[in-house]
Protein backbone atom coordinates (compact mmCIF):
# COMPACT_ATOMS: atom_id res chain seq x y z
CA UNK A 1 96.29 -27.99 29.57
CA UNK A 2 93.19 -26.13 27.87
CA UNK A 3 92.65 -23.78 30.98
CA UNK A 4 96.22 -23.01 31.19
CA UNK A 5 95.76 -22.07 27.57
CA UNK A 6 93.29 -20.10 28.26
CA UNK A 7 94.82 -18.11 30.99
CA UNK A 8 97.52 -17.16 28.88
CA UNK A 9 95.40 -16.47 26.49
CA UNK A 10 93.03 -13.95 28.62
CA UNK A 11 96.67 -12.58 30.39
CA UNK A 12 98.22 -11.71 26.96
CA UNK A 13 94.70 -9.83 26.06
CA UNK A 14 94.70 -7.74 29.24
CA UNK A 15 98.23 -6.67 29.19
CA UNK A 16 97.97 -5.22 25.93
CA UNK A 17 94.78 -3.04 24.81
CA UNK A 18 94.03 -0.52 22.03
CA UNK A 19 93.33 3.00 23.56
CA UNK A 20 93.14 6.45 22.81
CA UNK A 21 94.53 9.64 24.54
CA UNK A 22 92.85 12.56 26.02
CA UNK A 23 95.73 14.27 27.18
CA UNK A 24 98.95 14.74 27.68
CA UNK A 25 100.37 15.79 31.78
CA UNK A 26 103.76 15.84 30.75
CA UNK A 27 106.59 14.28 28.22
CA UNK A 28 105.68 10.67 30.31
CA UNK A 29 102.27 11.00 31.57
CA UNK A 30 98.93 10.88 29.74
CA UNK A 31 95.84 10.21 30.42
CA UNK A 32 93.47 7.49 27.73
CA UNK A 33 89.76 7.92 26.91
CA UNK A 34 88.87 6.08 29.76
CA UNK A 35 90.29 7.85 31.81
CA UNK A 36 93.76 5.53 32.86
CA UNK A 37 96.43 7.67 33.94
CA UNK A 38 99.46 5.82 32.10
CA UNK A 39 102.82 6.65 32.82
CA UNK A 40 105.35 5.33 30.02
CA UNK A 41 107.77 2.60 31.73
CA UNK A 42 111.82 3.02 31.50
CA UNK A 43 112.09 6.42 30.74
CA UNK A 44 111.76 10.27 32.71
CA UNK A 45 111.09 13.16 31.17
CA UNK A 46 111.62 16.61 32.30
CA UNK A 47 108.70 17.83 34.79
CA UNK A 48 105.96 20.00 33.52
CA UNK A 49 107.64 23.44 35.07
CA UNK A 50 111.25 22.05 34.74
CA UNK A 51 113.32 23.49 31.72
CA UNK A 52 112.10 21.73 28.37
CA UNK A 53 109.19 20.29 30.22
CA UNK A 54 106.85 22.15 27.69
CA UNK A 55 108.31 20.93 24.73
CA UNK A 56 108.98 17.18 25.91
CA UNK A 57 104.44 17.46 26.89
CA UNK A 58 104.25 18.95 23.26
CA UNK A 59 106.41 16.73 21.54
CA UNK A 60 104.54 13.57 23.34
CA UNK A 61 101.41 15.28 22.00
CA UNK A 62 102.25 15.94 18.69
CA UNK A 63 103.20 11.91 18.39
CA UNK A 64 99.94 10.87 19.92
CA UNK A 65 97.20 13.46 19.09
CA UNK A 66 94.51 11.50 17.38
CA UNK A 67 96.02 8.41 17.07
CA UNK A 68 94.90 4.83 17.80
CA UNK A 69 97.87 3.36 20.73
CA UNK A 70 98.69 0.17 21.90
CA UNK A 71 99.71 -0.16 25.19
CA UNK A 72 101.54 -2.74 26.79
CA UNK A 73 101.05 -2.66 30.28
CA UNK A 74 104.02 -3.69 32.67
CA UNK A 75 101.98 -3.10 36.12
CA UNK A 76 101.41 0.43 38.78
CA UNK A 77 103.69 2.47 40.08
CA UNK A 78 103.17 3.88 43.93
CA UNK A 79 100.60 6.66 42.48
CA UNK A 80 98.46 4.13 41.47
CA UNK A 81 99.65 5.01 37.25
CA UNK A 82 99.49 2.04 34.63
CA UNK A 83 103.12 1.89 33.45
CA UNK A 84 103.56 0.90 30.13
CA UNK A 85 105.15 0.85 26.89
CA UNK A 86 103.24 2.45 24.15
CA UNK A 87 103.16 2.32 20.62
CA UNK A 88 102.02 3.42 16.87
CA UNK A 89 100.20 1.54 14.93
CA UNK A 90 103.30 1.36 12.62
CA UNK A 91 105.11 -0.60 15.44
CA UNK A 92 106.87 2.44 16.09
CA UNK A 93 107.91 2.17 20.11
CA UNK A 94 106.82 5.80 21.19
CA UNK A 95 108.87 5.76 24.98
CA UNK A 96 112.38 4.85 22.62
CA UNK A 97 110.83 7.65 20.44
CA UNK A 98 110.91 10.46 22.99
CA UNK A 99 114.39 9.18 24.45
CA UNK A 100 115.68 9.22 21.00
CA UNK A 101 114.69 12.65 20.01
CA UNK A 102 116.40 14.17 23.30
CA UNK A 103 112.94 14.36 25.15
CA UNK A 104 113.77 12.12 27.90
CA UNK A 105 116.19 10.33 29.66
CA UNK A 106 116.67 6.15 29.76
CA UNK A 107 115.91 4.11 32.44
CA UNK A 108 116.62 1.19 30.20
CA UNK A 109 119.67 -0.67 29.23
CA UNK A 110 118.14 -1.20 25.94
CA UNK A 111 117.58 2.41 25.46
CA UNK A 112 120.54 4.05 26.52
CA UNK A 113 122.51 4.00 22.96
CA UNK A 114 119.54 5.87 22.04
CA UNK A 115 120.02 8.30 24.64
CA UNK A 116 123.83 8.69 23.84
CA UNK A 117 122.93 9.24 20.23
CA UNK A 118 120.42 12.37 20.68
CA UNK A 119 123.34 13.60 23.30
CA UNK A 120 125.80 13.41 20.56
CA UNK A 121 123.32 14.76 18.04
CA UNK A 122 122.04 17.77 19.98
CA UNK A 123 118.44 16.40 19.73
CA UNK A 124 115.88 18.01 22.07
CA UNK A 125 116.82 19.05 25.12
CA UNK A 126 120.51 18.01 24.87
CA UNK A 127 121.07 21.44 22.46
CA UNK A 128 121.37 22.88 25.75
CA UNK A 129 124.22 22.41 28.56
CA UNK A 130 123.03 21.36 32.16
CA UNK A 131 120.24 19.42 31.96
CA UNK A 132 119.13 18.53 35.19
CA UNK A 133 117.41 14.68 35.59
CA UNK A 134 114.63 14.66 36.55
CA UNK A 135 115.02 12.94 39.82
CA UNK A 136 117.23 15.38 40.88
CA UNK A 137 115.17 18.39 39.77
CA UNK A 138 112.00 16.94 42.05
CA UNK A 139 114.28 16.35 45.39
CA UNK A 140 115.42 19.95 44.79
CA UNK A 141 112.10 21.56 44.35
CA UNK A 142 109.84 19.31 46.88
CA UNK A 143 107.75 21.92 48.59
């Protein structure tokens, strides 16, 4: 009972770490300190040369820069990325934070009121008609 304990323990510890950011690739990308790459779980945001790609990197940035995170890490992806959710030290849940200020779209059942809610609003990227997913945008422009 004690070493099961334990492992749980030593799991819980592992999944979730204090880190902080060197940089940003794009609106849900970034790479920590250490040099991680981390890609936030359950949501896309535009791609770097995609339209509002710029501002959805800057506006992951401005949320991040200097800060202390936590991340919770939920395993890899194919590329080898951490994928995670991350968060302020104020609790505040910084994937739902870009989704709900119109810088990137849910992958997340939990999330998707907050997507319909910066649609509605004209948050972010949804002031502007025919936004492309992001998906969609990369099997269009594959070189």
């Amino acid at each position: 009972m004690k070493n099961t304990i334990l492992i749980i323990i030593i799991f819980l510890f592992s999944c979730t770490s204090k880190i902080k950011i060197r940089r940003c690739i794009d609106g849900d990308t970034i790479v920590s300190t250490m040099g991680e790459k981390i890609r936030l779980a359950e949501i896309d945001a535009p791609e770097s040369n995609q339209f509002y790609g710029l501002e959805a990197r800057q506006a992951l940035a401005f949320l991040i820069a200097g800060k202390c995170i936590t991340l919770k890490r939920k395993g890899k992806d194919k590329y080898h990325r951490t994928i995670g959710d991350l968060y302020l030290q104020d609790g505040t849940w910084i994937n739902e934070r870009m989704v709900l200020s119109g810088y990137a779209w849910s992958y997340n059942y939990d999330l998707i009121e907050d997507q319909r809610k910066a649609q509605r609003e004209h948050f972010g990227m949804w002031q502007f008609s025919g936004n492309i997913e992001p998906y969609i945008w990369r099997k269009e422009h594959k070189h």
